[in-house]
C-alpha atoms as a PDB file:
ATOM      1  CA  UNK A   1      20.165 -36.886   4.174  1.00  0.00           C
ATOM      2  CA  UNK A   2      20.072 -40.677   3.986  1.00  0.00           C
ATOM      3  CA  UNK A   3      22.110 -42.523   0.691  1.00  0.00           C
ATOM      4  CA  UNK A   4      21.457 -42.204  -3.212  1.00  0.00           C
ATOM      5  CA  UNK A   5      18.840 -40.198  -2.879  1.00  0.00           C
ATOM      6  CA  UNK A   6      18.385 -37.281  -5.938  1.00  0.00           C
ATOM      7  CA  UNK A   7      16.695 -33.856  -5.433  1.00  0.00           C
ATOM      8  CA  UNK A   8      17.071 -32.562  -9.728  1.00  0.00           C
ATOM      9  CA  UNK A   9      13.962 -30.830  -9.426  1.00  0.00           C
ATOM     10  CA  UNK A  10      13.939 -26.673  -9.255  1.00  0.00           C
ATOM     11  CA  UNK A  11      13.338 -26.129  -5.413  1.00  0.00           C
ATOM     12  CA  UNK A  12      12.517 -29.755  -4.585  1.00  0.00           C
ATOM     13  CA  UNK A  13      14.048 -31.857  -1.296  1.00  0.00           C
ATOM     14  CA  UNK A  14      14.554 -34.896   0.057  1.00  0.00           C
ATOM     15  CA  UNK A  15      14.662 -35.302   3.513  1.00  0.00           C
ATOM     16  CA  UNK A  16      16.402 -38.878   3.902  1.00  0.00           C
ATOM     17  CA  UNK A  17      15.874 -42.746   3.266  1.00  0.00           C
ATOM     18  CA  UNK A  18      17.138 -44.437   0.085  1.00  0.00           C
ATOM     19  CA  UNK A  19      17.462 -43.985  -3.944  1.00  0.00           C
ATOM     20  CA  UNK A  20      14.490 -41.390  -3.044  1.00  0.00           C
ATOM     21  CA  UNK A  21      13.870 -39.145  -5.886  1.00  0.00           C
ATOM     22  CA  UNK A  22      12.109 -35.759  -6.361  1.00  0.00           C
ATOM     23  CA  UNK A  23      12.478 -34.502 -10.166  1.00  0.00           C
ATOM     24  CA  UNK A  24       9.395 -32.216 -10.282  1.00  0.00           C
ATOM     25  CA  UNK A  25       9.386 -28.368  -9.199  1.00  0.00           C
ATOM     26  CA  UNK A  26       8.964 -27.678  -5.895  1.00  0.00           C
ATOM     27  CA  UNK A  27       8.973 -31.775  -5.742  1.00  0.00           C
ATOM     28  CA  UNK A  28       9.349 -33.249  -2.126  1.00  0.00           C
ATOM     29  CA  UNK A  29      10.246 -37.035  -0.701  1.00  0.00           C
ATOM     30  CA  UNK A  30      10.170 -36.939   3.178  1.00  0.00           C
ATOM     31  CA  UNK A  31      12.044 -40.485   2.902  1.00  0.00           C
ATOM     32  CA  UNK A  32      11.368 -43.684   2.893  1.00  0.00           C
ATOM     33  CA  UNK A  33      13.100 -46.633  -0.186  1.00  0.00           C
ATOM     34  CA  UNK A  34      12.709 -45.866  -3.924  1.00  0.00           C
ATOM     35  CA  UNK A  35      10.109 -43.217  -4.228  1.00  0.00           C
ATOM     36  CA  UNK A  36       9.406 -40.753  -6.927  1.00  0.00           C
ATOM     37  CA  UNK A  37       7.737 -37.580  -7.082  1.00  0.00           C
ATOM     38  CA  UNK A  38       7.786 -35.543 -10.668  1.00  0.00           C
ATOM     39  CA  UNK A  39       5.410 -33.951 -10.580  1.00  0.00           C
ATOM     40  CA  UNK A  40       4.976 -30.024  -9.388  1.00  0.00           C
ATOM     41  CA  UNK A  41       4.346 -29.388  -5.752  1.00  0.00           C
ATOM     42  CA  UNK A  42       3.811 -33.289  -5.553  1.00  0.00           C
ATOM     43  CA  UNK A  43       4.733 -34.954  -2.062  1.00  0.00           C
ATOM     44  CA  UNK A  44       5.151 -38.468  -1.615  1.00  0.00           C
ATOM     45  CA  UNK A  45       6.028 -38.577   2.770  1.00  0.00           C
ATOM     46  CA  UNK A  46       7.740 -41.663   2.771  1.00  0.00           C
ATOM     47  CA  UNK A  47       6.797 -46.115   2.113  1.00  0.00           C
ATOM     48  CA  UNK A  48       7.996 -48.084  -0.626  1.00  0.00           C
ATOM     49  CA  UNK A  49       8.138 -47.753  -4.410  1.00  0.00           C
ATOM     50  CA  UNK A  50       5.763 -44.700  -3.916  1.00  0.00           C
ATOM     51  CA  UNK A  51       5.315 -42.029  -7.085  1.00  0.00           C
ATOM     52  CA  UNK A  52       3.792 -38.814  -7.366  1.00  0.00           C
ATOM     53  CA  UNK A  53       3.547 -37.588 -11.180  1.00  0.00           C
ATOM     54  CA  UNK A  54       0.226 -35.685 -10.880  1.00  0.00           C
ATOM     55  CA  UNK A  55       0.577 -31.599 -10.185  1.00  0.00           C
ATOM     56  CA  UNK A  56       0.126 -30.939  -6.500  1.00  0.00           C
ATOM     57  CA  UNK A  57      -0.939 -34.720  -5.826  1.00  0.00           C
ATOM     58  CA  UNK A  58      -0.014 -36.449  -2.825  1.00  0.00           C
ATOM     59  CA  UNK A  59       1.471 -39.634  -1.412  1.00  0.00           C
ATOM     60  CA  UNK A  60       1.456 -40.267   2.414  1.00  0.00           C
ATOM     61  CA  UNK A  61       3.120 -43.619   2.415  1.00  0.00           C
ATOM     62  CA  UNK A  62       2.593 -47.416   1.932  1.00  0.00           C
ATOM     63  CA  UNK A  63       3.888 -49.150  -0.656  1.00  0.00           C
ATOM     64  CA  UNK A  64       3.391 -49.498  -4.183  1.00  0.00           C
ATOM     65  CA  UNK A  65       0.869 -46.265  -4.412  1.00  0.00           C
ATOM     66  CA  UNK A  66       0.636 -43.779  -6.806  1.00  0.00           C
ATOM     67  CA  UNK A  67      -0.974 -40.495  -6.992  1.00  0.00           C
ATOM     68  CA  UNK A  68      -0.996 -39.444 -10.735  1.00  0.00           C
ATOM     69  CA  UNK A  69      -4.038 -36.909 -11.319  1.00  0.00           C
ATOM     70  CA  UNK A  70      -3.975 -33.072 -10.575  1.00  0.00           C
ATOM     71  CA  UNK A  71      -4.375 -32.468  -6.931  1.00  0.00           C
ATOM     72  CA  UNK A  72      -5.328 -36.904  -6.395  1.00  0.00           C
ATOM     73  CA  UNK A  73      -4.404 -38.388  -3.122  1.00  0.00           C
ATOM     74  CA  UNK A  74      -3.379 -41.456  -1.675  1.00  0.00           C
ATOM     75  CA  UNK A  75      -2.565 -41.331   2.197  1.00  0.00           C
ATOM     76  CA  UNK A  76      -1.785 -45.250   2.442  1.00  0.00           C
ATOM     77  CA  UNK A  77      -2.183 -48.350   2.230  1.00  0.00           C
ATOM     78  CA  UNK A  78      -0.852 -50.877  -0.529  1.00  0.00           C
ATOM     79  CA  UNK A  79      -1.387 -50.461  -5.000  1.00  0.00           C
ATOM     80  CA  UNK A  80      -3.637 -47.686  -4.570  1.00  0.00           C
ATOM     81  CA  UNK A  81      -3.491 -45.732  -7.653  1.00  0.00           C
ATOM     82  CA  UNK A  82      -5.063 -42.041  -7.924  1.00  0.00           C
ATOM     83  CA  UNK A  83      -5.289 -41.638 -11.604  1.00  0.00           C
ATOM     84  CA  UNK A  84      -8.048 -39.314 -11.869  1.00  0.00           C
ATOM     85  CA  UNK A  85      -8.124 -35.259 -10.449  1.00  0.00           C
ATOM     86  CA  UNK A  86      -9.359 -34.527  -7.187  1.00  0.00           C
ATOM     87  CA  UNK A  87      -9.330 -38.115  -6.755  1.00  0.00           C
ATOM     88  CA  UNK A  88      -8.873 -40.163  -2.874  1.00  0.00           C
ATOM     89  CA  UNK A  89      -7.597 -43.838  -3.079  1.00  0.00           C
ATOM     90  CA  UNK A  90      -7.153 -46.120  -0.006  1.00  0.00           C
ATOM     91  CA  UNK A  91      -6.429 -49.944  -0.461  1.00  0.00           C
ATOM     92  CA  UNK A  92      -5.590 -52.865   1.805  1.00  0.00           C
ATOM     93  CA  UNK A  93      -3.706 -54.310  -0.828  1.00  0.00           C
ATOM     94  CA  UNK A  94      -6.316 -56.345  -2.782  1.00  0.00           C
ATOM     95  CA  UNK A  95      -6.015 -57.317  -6.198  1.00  0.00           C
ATOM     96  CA  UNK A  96      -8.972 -56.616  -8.529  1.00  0.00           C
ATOM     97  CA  UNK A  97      -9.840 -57.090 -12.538  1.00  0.00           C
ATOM     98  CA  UNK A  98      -8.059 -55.006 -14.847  1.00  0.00           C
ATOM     99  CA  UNK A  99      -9.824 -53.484 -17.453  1.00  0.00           C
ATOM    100  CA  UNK A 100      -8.666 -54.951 -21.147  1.00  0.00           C
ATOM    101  CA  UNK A 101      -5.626 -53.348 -22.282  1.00  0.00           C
ATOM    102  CA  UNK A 102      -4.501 -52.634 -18.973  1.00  0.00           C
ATOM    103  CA  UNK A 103      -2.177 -54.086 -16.433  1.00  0.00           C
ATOM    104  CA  UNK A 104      -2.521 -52.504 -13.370  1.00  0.00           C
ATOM    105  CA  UNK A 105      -4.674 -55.028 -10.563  1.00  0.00           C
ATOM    106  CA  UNK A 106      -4.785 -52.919  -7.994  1.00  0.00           C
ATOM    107  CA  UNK A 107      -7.611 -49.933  -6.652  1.00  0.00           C
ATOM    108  CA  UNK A 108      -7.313 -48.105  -9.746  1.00  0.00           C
ATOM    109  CA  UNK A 109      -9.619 -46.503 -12.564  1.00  0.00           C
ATOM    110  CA  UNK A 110      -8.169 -49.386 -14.753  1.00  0.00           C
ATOM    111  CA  UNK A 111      -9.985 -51.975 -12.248  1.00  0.00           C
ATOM    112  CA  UNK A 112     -13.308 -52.722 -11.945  1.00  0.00           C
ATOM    113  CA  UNK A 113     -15.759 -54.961  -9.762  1.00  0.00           C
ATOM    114  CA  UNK A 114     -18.783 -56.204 -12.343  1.00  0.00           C
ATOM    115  CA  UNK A 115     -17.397 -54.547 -14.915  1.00  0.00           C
ATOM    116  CA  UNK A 116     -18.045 -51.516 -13.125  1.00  0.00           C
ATOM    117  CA  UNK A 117     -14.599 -48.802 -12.586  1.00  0.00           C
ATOM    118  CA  UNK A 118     -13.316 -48.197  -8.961  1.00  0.00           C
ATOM    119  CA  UNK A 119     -12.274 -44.982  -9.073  1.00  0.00           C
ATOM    120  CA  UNK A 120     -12.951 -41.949 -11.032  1.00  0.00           C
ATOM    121  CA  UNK A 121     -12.911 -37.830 -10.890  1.00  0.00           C
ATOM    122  CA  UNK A 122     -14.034 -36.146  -8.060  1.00  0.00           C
ATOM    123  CA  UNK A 123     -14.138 -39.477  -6.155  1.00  0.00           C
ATOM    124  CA  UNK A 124     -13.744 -40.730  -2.916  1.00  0.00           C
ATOM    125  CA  UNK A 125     -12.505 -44.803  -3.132  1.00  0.00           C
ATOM    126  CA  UNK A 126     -11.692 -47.221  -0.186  1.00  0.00           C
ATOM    127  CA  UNK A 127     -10.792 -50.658  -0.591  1.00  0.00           C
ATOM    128  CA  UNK A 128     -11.095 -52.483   2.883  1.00  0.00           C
ATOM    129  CA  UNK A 129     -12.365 -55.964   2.817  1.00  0.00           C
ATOM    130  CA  UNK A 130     -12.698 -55.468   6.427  1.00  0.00           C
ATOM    131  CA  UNK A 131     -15.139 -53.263   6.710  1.00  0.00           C
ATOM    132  CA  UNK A 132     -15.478 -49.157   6.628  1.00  0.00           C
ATOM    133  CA  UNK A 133     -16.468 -47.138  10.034  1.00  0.00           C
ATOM    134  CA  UNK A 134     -17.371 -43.671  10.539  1.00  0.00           C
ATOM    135  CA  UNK A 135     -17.223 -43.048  14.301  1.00  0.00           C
ATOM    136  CA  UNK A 136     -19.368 -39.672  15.209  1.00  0.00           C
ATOM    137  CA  UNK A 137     -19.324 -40.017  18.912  1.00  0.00           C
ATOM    138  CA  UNK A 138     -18.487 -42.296  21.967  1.00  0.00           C
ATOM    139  CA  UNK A 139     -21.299 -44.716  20.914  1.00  0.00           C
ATOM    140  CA  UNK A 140     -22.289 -43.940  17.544  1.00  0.00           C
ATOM    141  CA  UNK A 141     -20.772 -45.722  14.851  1.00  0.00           C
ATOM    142  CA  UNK A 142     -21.937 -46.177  11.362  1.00  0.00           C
ATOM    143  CA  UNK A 143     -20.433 -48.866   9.056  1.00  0.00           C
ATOM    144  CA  UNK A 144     -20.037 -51.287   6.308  1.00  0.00           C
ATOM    145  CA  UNK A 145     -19.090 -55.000   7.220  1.00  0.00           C
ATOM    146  CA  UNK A 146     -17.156 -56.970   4.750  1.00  0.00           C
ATOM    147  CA  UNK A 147     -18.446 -57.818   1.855  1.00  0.00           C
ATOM    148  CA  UNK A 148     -22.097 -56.052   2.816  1.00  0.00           C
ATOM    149  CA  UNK A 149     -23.461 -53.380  -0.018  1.00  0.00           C
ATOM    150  CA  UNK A 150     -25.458 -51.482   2.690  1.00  0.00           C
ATOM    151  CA  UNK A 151     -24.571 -49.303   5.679  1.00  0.00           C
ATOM    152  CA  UNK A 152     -25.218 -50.560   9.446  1.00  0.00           C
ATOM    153  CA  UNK A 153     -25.478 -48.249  12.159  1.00  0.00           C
ATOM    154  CA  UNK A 154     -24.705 -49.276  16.119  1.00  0.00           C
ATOM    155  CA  UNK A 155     -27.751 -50.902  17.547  1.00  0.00           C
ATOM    156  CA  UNK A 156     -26.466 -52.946  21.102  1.00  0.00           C
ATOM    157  CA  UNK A 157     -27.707 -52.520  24.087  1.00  0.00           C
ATOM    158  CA  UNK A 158     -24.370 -51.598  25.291  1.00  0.00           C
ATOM    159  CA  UNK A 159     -24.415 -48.656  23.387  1.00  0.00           C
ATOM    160  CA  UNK A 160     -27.560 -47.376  24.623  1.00  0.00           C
ATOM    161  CA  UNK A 161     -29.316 -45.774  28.008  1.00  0.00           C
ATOM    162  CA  UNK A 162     -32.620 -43.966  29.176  1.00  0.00           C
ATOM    163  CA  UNK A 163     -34.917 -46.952  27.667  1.00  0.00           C
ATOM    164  CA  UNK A 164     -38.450 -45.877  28.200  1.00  0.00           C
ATOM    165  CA  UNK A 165     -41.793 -48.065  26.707  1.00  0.00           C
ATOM    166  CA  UNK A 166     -43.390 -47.044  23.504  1.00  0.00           C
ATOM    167  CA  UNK A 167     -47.454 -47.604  22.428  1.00  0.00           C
ATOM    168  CA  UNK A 168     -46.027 -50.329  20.271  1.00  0.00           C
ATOM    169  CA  UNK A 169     -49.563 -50.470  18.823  1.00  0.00           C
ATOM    170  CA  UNK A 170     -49.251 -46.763  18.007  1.00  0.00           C
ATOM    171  CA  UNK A 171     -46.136 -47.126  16.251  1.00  0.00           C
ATOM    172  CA  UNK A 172     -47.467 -50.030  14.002  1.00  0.00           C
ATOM    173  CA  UNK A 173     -50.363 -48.865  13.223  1.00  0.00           C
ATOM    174  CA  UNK A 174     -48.624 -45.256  11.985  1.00  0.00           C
ATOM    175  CA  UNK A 175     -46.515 -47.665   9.946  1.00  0.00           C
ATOM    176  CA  UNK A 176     -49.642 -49.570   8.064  1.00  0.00           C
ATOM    177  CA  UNK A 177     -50.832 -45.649   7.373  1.00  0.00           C
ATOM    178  CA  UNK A 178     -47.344 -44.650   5.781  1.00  0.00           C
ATOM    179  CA  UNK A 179     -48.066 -43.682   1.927  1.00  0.00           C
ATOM    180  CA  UNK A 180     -45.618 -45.743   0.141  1.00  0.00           C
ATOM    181  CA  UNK A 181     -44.584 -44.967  -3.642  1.00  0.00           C
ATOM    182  CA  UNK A 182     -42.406 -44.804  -6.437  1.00  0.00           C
ATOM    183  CA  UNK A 183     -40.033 -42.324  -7.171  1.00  0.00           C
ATOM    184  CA  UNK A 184     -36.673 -41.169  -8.289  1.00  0.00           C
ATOM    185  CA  UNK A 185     -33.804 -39.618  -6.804  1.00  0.00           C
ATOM    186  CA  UNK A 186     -33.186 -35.660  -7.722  1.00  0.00           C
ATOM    187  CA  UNK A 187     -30.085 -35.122  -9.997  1.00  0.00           C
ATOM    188  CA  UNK A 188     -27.999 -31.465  -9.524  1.00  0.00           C
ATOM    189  CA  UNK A 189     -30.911 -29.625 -10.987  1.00  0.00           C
ATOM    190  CA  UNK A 190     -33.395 -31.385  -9.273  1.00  0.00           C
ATOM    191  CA  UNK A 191     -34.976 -33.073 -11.646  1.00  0.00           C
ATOM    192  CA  UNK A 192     -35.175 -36.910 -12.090  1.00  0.00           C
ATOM    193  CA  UNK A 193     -32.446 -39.705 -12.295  1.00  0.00           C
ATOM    194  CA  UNK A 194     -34.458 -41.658 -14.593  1.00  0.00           C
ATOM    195  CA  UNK A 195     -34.483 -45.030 -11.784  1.00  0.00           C
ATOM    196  CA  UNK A 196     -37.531 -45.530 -10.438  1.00  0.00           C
ATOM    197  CA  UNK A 197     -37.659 -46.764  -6.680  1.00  0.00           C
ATOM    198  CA  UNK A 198     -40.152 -47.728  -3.998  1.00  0.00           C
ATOM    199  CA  UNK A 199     -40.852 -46.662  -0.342  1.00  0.00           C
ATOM    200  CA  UNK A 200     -42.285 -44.008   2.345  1.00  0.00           C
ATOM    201  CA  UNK A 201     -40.218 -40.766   3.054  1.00  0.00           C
ATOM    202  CA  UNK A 202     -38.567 -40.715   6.504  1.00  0.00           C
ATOM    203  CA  UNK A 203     -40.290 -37.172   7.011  1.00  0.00           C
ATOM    204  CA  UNK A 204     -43.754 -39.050   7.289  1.00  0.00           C
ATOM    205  CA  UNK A 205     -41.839 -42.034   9.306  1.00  0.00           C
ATOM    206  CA  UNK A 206     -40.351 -39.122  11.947  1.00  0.00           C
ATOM    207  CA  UNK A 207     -43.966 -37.446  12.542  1.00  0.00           C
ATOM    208  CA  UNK A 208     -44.814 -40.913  13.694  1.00  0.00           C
ATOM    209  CA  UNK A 209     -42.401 -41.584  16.429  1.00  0.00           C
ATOM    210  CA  UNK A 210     -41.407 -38.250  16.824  1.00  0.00           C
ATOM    211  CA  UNK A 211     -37.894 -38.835  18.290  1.00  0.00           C
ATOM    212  CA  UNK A 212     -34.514 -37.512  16.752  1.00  0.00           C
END
């Protein structure tokens, strides 16, 4: 269906749109305007200027995304690139710094924020300069505002019923007896990251309220 559209690929379809075209085996363009997909078992659903070169990687739409590793996604969004395997890349469109020698500004592994990469293997990336929510119920909502580093989790009144008193004194003084130390976060083997860091253990915090 649709006009100028090119289905070379052994097994591979287009469903429709424009100068769509799907090159790789088993290679599939649901539609949309001048997407690609080359590589095999890649999917690119429909958007603008979309391309899917990596084995069994996917593109769900948008514009301007590509999905280039082995089994990488992109379901969205605008210049999200998926470069690595098993990678996930979601941007709103924003523009970050390419790394030298590369031209690419988009969410990419060839951008990077403090000289830090975006994206990588085995990687989940969002770029949302709106904030990120993870909604786990009717009131619970845990989230990142824009431009915060740390997550926030619902805390209005609104949100919130049953409200019975505390022994506020209790509670602080349970606090003042908290050990507090340093330690490090376990690795895969469960030995030591190397960073040192400083604080109680929410264990000891839990058997002093004793909710959740």
């Amino acid at each position: 269906g649709g006009e100028a559209n090119t289905a070379s690929g052994i097994n591979a379809t287009v469903g429709g749109g424009y100068q769509n075209a799907a090159s790789g085996p088993n290679a599939t363009v649901g539609g949309g305007n001048q997407n690609t997909v080359s590589g095999d078992q890649a999917t690119v659903g429909g958007g603008i200027l979309n391309t899917a070169s990596g084995e069994e990687a996917t593109v769900g739409g948008g514009y301007q995304n590509t999905a280039s590793g082995t089994e990488a996604t992109v379901p969205g969004g605008r210049r999200g690139a998926a470069e690595d395997s098993d990678s996930f890349v979601w941007n709103d469109g924003t523009s970050y710094h390419a790394i030298p020698n590369t031209s690419f500004d988009g969410l990419s592994s060839s951008t990077a924020v403090n000289g830090e990469p975006v994206t990588g293997p085995d990687t989940f990336s969002v770029s949302a300069q709106g904030g990120v929510r993870f909604i786990t119920g009717s009131s619970s909502v845990t989230y990142i505002s824009g431009d915060s580093t740390g997550w926030s989790t619902t805390s209005t009144r609104t949100a919130k019923t049953n409200f019975e008193p505390v022994d506020t004194e209790a509670v602080v003084d349970g606090v003042a007896d908290m050990d507090v130390s340093t330690w490090e976060y376990r690795d895969d083997e469960g030995e030591g990251q190397g960073e040192r860091h400083i604080g109680p253990v929410a264990e000891q915090f839990h058997d002093i309220v004793d909710v959740g």
